[in-house]
PDB file of N, CA and C in Angstrom:
ATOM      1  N   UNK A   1       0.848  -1.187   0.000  1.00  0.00           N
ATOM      2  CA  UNK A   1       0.000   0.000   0.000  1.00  0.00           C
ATOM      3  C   UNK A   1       0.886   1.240   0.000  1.00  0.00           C
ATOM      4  N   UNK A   2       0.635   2.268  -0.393  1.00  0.00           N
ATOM      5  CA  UNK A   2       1.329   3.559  -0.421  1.00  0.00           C
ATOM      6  C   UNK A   2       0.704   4.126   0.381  1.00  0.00           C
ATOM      7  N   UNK A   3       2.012   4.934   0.715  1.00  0.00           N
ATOM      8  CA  UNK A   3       1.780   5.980   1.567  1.00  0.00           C
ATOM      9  C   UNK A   3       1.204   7.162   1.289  1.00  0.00           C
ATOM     10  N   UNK A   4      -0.129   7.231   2.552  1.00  0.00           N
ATOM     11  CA  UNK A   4      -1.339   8.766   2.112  1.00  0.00           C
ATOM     12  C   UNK A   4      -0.907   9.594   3.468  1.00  0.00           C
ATOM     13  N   UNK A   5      -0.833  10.615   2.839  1.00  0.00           N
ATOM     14  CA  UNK A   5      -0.658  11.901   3.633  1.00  0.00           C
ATOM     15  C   UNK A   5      -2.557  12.587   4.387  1.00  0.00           C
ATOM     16  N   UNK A   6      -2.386  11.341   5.332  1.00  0.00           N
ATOM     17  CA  UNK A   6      -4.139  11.717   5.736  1.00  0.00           C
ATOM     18  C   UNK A   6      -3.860  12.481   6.995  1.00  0.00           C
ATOM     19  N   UNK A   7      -4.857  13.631   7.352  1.00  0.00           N
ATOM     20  CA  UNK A   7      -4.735  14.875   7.978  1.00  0.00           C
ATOM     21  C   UNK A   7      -5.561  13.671   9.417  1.00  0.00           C
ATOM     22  N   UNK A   8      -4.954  14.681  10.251  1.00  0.00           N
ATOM     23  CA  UNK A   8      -5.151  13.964  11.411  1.00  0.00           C
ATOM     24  C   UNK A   8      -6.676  13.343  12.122  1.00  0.00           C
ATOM     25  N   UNK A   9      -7.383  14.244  11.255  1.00  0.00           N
ATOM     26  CA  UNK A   9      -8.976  13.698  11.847  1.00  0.00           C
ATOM     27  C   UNK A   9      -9.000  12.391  11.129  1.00  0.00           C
ATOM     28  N   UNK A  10      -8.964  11.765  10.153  1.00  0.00           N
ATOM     29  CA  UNK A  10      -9.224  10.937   9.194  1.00  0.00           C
ATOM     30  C   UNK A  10      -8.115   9.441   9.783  1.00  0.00           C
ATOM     31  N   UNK A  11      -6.781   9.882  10.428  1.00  0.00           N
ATOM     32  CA  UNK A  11      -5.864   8.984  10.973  1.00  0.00           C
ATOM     33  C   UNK A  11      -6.288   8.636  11.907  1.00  0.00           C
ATOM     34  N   UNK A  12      -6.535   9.705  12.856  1.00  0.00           N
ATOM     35  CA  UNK A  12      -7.391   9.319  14.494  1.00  0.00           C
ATOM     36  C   UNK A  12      -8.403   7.891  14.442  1.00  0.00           C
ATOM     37  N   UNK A  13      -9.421   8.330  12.775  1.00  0.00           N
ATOM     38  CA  UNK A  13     -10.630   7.412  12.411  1.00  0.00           C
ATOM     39  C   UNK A  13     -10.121   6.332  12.444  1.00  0.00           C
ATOM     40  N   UNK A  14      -9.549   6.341  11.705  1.00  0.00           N
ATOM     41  CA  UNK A  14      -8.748   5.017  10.868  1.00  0.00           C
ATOM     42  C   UNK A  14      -7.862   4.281  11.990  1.00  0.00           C
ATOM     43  N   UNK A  15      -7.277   4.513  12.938  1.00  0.00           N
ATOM     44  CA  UNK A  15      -6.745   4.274  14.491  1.00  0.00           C
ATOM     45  C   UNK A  15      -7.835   4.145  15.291  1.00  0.00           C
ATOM     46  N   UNK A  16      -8.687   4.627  15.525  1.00  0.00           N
ATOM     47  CA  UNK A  16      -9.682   3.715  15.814  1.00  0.00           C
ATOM     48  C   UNK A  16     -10.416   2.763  15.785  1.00  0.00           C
ATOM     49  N   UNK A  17     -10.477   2.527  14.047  1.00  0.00           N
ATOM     50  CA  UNK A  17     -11.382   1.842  13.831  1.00  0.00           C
ATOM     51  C   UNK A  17     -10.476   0.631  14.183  1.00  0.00           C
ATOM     52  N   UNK A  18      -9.071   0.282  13.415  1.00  0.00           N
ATOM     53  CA  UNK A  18      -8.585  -0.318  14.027  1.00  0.00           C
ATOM     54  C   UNK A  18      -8.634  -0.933  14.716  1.00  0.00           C
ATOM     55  N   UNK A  19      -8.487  -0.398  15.849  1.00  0.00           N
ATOM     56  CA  UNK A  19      -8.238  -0.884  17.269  1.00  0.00           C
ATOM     57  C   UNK A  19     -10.014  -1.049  17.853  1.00  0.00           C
ATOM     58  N   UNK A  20     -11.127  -1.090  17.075  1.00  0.00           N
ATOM     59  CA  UNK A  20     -12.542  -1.178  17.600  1.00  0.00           C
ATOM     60  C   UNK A  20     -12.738  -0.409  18.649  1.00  0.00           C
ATOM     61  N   UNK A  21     -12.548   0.808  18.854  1.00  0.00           N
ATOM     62  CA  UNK A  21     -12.170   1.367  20.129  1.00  0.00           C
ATOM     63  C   UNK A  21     -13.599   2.722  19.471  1.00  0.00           C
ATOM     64  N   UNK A  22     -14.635   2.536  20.137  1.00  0.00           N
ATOM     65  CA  UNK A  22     -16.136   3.444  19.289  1.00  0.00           C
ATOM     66  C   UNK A  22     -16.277   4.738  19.813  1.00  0.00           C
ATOM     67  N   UNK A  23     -15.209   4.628  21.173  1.00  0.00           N
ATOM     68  CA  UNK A  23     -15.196   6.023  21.844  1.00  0.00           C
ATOM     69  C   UNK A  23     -13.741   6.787  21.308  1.00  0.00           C
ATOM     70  N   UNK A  24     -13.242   6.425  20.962  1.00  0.00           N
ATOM     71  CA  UNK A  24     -12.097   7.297  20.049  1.00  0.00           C
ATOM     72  C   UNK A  24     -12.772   7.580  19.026  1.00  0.00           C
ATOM     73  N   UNK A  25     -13.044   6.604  18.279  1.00  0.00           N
ATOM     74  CA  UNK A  25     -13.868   6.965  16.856  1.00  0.00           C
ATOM     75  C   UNK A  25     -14.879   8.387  16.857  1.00  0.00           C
ATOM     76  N   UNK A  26     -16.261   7.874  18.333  1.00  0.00           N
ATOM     77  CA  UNK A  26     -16.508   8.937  18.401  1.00  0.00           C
ATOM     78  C   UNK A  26     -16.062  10.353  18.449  1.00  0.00           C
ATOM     79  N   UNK A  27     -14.923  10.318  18.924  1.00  0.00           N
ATOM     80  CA  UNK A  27     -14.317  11.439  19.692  1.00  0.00           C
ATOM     81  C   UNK A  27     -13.258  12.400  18.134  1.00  0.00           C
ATOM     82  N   UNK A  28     -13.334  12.139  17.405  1.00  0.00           N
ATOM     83  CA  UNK A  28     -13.036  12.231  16.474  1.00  0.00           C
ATOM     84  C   UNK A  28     -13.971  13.402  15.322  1.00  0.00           C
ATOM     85  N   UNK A  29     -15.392  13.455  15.710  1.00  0.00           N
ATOM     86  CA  UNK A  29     -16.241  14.149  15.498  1.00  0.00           C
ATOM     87  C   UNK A  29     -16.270  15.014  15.875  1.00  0.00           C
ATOM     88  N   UNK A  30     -17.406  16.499  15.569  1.00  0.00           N
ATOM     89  CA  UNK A  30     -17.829  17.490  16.065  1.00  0.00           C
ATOM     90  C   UNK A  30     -18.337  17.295  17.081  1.00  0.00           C
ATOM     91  N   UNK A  31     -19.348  17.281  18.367  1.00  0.00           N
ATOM     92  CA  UNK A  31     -20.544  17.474  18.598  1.00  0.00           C
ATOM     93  C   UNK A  31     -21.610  17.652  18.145  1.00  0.00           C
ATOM     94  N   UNK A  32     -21.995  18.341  16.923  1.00  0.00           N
ATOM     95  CA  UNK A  32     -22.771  18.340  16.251  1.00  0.00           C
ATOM     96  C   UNK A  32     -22.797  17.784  14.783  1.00  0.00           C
ATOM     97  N   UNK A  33     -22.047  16.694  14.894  1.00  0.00           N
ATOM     98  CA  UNK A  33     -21.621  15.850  13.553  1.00  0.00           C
ATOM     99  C   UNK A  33     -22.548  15.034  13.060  1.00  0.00           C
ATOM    100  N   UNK A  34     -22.575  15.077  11.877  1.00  0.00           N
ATOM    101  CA  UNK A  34     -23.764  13.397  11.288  1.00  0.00           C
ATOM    102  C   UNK A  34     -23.145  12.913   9.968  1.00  0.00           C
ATOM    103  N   UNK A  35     -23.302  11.513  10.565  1.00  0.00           N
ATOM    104  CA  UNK A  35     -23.083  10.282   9.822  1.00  0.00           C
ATOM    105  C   UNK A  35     -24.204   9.929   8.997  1.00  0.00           C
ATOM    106  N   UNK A  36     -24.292   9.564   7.652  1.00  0.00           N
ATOM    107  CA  UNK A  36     -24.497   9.112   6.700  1.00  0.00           C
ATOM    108  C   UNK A  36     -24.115   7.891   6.511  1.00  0.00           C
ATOM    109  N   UNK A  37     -25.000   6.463   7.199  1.00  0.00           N
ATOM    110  CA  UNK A  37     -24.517   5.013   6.615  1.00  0.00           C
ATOM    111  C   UNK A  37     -25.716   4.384   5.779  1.00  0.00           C
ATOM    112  N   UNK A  38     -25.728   3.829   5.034  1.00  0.00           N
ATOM    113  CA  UNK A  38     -26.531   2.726   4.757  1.00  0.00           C
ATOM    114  C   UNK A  38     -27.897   3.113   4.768  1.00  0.00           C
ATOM    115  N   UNK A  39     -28.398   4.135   4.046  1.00  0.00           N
ATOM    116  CA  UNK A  39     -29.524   4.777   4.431  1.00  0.00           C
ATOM    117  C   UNK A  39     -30.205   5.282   5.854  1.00  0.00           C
ATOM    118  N   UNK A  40     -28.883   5.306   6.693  1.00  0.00           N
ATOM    119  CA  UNK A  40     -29.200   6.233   7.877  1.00  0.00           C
ATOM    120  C   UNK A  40     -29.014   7.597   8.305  1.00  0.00           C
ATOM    121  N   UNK A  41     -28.909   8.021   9.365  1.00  0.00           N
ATOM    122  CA  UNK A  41     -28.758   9.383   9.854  1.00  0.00           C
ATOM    123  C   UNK A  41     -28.312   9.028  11.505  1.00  0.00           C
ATOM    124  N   UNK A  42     -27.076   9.207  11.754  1.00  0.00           N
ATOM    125  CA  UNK A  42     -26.816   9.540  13.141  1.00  0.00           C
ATOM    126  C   UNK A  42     -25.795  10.566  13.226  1.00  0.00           C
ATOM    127  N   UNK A  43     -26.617  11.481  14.504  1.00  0.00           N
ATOM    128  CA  UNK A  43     -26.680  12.819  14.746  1.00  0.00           C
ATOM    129  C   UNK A  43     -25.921  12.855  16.248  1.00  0.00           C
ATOM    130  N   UNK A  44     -24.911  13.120  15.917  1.00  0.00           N
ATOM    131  CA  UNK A  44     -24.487  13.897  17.888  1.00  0.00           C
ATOM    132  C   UNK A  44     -22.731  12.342  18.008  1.00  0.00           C
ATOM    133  N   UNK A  45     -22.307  13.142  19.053  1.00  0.00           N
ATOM    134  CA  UNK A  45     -20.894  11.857  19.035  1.00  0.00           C
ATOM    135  C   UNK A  45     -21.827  11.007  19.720  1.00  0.00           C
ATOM    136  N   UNK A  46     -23.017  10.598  20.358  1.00  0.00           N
ATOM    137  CA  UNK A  46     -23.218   9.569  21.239  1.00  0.00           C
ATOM    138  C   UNK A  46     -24.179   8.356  20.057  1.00  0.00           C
ATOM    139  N   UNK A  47     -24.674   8.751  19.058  1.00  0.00           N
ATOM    140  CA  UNK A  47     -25.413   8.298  18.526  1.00  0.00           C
ATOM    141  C   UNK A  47     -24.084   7.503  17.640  1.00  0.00           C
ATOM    142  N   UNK A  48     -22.945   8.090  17.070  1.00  0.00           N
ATOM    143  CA  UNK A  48     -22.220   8.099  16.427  1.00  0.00           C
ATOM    144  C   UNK A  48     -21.390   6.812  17.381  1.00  0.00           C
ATOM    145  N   UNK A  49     -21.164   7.039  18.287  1.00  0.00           N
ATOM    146  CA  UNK A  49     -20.494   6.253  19.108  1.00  0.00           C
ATOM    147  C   UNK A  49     -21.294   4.611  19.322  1.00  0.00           C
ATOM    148  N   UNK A  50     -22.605   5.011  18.967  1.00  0.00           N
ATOM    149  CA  UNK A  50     -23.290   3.594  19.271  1.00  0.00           C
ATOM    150  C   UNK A  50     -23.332   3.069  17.749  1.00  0.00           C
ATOM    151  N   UNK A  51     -23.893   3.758  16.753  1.00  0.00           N
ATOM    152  CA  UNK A  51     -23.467   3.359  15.584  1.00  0.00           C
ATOM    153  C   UNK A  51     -22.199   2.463  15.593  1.00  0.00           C
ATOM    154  N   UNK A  52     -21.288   2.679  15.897  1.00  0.00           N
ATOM    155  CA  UNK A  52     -19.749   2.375  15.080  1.00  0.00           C
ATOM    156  C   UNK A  52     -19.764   0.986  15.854  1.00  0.00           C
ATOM    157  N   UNK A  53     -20.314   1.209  17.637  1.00  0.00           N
ATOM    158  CA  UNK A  53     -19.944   0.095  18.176  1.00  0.00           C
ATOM    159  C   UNK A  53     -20.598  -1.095  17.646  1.00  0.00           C
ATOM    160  N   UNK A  54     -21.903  -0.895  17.785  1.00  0.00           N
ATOM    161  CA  UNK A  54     -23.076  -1.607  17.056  1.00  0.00           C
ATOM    162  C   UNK A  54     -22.730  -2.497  15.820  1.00  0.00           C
ATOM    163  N   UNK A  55     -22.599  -1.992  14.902  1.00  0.00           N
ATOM    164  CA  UNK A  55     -21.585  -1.889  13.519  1.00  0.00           C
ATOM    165  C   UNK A  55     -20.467  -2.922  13.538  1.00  0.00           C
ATOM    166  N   UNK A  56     -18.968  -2.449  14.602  1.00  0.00           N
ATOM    167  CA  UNK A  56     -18.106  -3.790  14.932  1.00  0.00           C
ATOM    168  C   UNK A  56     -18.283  -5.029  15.262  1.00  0.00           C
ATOM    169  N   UNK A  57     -19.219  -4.741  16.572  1.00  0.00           N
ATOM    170  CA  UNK A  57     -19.966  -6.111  17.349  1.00  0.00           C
ATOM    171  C   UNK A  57     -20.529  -7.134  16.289  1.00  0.00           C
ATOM    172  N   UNK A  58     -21.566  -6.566  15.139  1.00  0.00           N
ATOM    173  CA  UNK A  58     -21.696  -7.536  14.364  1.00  0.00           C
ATOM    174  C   UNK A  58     -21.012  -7.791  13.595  1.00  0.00           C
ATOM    175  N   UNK A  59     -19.994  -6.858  12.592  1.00  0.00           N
ATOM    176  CA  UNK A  59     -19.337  -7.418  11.585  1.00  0.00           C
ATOM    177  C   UNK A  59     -18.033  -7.628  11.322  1.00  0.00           C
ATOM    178  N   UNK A  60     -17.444  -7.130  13.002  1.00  0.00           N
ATOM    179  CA  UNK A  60     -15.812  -7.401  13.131  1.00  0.00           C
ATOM    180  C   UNK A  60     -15.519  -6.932  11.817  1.00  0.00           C
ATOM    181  N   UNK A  61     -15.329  -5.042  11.700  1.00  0.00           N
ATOM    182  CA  UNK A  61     -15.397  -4.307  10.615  1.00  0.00           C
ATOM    183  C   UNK A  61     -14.033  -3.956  10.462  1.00  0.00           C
ATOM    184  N   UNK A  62     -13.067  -4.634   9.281  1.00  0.00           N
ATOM    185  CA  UNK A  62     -11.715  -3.843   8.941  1.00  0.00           C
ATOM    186  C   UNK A  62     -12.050  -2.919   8.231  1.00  0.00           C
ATOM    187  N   UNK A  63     -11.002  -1.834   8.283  1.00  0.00           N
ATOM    188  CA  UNK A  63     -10.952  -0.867   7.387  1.00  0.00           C
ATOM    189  C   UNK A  63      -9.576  -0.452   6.861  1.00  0.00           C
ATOM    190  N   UNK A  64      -9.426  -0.794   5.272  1.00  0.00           N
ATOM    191  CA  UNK A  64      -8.014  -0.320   4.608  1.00  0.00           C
ATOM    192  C   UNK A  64      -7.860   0.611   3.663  1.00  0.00           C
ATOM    193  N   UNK A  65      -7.309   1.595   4.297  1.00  0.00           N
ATOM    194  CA  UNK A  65      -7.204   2.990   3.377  1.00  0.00           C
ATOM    195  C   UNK A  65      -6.656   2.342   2.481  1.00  0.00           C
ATOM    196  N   UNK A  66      -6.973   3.058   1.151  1.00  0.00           N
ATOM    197  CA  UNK A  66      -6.209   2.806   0.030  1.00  0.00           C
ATOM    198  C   UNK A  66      -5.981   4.232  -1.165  1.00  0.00           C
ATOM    199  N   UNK A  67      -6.568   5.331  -0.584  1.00  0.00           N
ATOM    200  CA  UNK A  67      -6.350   6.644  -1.184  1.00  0.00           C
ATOM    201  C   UNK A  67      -7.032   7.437  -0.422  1.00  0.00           C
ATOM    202  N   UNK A  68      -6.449   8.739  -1.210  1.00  0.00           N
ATOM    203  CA  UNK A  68      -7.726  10.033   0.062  1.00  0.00           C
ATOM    204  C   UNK A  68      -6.963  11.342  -1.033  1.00  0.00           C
ATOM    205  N   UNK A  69      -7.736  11.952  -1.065  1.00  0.00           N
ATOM    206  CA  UNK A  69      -7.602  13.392  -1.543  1.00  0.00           C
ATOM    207  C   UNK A  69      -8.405  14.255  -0.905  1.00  0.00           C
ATOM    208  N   UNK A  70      -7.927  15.501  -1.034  1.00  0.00           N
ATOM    209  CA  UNK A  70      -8.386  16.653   0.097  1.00  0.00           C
ATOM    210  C   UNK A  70      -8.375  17.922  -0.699  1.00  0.00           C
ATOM    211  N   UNK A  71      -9.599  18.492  -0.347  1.00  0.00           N
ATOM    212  CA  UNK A  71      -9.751  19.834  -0.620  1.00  0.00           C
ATOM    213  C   UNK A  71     -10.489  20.865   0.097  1.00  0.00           C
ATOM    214  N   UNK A  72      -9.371  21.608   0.839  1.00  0.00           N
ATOM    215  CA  UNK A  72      -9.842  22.830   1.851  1.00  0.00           C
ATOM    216  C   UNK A  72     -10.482  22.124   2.718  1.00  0.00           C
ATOM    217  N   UNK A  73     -11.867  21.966   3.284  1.00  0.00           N
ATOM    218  CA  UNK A  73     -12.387  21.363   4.315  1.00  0.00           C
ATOM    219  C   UNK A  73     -13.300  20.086   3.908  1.00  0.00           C
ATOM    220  N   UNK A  74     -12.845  19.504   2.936  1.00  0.00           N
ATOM    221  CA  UNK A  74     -13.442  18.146   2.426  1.00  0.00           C
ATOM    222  C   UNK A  74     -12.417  17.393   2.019  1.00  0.00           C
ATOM    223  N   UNK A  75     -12.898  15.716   2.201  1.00  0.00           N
ATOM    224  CA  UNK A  75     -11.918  14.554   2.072  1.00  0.00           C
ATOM    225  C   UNK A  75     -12.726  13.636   1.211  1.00  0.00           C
ATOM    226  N   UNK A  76     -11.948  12.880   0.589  1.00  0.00           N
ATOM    227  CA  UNK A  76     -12.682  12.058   0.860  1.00  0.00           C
ATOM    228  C   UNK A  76     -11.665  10.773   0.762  1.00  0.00           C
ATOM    229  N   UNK A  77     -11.421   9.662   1.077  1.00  0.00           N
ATOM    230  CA  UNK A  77     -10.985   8.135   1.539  1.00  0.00           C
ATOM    231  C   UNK A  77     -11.828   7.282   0.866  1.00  0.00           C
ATOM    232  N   UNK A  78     -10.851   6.311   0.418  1.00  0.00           N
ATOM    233  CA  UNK A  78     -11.414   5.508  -0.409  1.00  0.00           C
ATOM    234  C   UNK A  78     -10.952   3.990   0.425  1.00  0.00           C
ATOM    235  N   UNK A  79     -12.018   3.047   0.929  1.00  0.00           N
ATOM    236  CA  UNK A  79     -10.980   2.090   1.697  1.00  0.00           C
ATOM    237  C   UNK A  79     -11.989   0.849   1.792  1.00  0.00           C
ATOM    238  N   UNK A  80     -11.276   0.022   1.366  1.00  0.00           N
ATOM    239  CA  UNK A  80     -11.704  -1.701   1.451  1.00  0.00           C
ATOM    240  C   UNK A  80     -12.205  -1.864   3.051  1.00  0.00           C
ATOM    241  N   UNK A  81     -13.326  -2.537   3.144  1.00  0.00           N
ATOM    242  CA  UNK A  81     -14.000  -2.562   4.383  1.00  0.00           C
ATOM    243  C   UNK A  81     -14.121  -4.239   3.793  1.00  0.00           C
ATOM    244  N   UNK A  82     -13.753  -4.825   5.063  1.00  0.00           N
ATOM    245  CA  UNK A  82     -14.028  -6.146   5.316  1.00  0.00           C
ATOM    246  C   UNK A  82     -14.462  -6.554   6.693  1.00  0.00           C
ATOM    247  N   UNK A  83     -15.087  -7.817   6.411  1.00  0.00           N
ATOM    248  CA  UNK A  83     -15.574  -8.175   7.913  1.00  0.00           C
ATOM    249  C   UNK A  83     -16.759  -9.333   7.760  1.00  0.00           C
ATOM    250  N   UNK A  84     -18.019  -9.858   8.872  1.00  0.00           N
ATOM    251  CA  UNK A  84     -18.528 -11.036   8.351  1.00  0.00           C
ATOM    252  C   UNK A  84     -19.791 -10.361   8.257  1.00  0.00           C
ATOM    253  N   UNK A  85     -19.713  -9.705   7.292  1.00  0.00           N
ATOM    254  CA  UNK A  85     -20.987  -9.165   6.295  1.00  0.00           C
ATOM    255  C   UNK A  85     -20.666  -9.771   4.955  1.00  0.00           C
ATOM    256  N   UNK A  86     -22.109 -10.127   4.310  1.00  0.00           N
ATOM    257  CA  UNK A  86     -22.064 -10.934   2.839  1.00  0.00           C
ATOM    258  C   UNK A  86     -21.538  -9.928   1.669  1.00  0.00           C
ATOM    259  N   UNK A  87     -20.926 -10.261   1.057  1.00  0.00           N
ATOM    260  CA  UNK A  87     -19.887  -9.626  -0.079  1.00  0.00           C
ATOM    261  C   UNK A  87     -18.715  -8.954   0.250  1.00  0.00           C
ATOM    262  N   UNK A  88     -18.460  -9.234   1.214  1.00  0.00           N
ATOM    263  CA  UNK A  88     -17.134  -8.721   1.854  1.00  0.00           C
ATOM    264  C   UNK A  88     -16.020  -9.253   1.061  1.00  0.00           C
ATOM    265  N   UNK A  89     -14.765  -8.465   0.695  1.00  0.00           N
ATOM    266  CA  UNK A  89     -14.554  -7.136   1.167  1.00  0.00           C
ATOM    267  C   UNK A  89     -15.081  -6.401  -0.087  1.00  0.00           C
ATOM    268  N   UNK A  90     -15.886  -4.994   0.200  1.00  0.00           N
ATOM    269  CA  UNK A  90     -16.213  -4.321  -0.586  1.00  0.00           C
ATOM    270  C   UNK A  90     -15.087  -2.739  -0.824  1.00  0.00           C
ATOM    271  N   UNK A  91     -15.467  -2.084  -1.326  1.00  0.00           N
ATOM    272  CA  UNK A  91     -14.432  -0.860  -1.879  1.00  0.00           C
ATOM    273  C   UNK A  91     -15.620   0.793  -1.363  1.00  0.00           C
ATOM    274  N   UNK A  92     -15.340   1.198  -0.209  1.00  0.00           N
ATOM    275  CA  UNK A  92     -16.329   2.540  -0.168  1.00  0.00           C
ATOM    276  C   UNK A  92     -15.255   3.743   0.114  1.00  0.00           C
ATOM    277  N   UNK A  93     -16.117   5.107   0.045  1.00  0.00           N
ATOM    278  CA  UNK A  93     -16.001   6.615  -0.355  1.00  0.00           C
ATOM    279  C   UNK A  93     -16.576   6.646   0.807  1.00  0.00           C
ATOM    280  N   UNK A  94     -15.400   7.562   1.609  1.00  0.00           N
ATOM    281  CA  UNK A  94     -15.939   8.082   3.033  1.00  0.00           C
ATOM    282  C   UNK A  94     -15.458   9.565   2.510  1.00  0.00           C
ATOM    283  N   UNK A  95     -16.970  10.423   2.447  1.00  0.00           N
ATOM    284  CA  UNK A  95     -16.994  11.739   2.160  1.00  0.00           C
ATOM    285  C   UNK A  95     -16.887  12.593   3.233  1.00  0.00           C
ATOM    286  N   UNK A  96     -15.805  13.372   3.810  1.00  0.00           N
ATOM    287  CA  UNK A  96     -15.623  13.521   4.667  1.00  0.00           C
ATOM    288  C   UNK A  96     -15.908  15.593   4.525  1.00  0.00           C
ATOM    289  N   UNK A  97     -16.619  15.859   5.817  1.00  0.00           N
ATOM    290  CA  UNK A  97     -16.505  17.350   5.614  1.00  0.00           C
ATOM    291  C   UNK A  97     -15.833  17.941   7.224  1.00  0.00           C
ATOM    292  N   UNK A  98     -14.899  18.747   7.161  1.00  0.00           N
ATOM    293  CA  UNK A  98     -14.002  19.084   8.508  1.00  0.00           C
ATOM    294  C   UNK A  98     -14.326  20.328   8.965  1.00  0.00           C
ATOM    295  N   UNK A  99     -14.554  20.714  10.103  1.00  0.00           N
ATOM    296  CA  UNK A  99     -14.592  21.711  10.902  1.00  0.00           C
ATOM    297  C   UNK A  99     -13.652  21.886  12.418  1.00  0.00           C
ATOM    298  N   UNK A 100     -13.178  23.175  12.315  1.00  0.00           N
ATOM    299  CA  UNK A 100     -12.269  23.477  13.637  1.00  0.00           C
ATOM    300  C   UNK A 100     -11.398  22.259  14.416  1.00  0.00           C
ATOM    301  N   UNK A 101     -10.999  20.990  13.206  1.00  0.00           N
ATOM    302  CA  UNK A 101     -10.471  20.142  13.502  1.00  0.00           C
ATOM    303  C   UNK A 101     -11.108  18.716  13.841  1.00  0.00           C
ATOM    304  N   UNK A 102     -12.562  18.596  13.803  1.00  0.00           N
ATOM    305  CA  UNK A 102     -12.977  17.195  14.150  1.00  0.00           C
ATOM    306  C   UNK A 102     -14.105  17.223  12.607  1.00  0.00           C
ATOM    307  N   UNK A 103     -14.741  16.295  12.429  1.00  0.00           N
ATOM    308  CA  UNK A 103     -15.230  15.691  11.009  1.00  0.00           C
ATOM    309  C   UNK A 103     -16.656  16.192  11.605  1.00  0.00           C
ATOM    310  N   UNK A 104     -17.131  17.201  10.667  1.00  0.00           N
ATOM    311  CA  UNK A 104     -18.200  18.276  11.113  1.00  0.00           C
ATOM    312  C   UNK A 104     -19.470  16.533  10.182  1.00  0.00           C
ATOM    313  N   UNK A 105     -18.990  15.982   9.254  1.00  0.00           N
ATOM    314  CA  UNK A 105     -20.221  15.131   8.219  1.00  0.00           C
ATOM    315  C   UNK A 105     -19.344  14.171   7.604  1.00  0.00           C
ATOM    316  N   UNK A 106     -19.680  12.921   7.988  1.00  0.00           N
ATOM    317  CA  UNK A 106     -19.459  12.183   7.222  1.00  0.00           C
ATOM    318  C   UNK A 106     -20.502  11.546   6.739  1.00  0.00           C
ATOM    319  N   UNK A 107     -20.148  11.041   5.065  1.00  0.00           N
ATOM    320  CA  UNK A 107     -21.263  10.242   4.204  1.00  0.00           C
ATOM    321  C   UNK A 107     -20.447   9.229   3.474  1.00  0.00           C
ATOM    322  N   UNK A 108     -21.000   7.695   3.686  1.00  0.00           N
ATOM    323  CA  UNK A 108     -20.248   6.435   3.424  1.00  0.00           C
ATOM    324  C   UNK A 108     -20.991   5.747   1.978  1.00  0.00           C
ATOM    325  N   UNK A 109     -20.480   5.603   1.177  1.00  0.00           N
ATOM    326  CA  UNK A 109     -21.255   5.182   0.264  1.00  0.00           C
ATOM    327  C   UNK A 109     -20.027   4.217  -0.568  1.00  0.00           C
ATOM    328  N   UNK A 110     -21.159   3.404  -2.063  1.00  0.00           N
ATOM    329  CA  UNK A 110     -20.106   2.636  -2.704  1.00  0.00           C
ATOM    330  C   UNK A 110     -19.647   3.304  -3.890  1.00  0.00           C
TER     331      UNK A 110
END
């Protein structure tokens, strides 16, 4: 894999997710942040925080960066998600939007 020059909110993620750790992950957000999964909406780090955990617990969720480009206060990451969900491993776009240093919106799609 090559090396991506990912800005620290997006590394924090990605170190979290890692390590399944849903309160880093959370913590990584605004306060007033929302997630975009799978035809959902979660609103606030606590909702966000149960999301992600929720999320691991069932699908023991990897995540492998494999690109990212950035512009001014938008990202977006492109990264193989595997785990024991059916069609695994798939390829998603984590659209990322940044504020005062934590991820003001993220939206996950394929």
């Amino acid at each position: 894999m090559k090396t991506m020059n990912l800005p620290n909110e997006v590394l924090d993620l990605v170190n979290a997710q890692a390590n399944h750790d849903s309160a880093a992950f959370a913590d990584c957000f605004s306060e007033t942040a929302v997630v975009f999964d799978e035809s959902k909406t979660h609103k606030g780090r606590i909702e966000i925080q149960q999301w992600i955990d929720q999320a691991n617990k069932k699908f023991n969720t990897v995540m492998k960066p494999l690109e990212y480009t950035h512009c001014e206060t938008t990202g977006i990451l492109l990264a193989e998600i595997s785990g024991t969900f059916e069609g695994s491993p798939i390829i998603l776009n984590y659209n990322f939007v940044f504020r005062d240093g934590k991820i003001q919106s993220l939206k996950i799609g394929g």
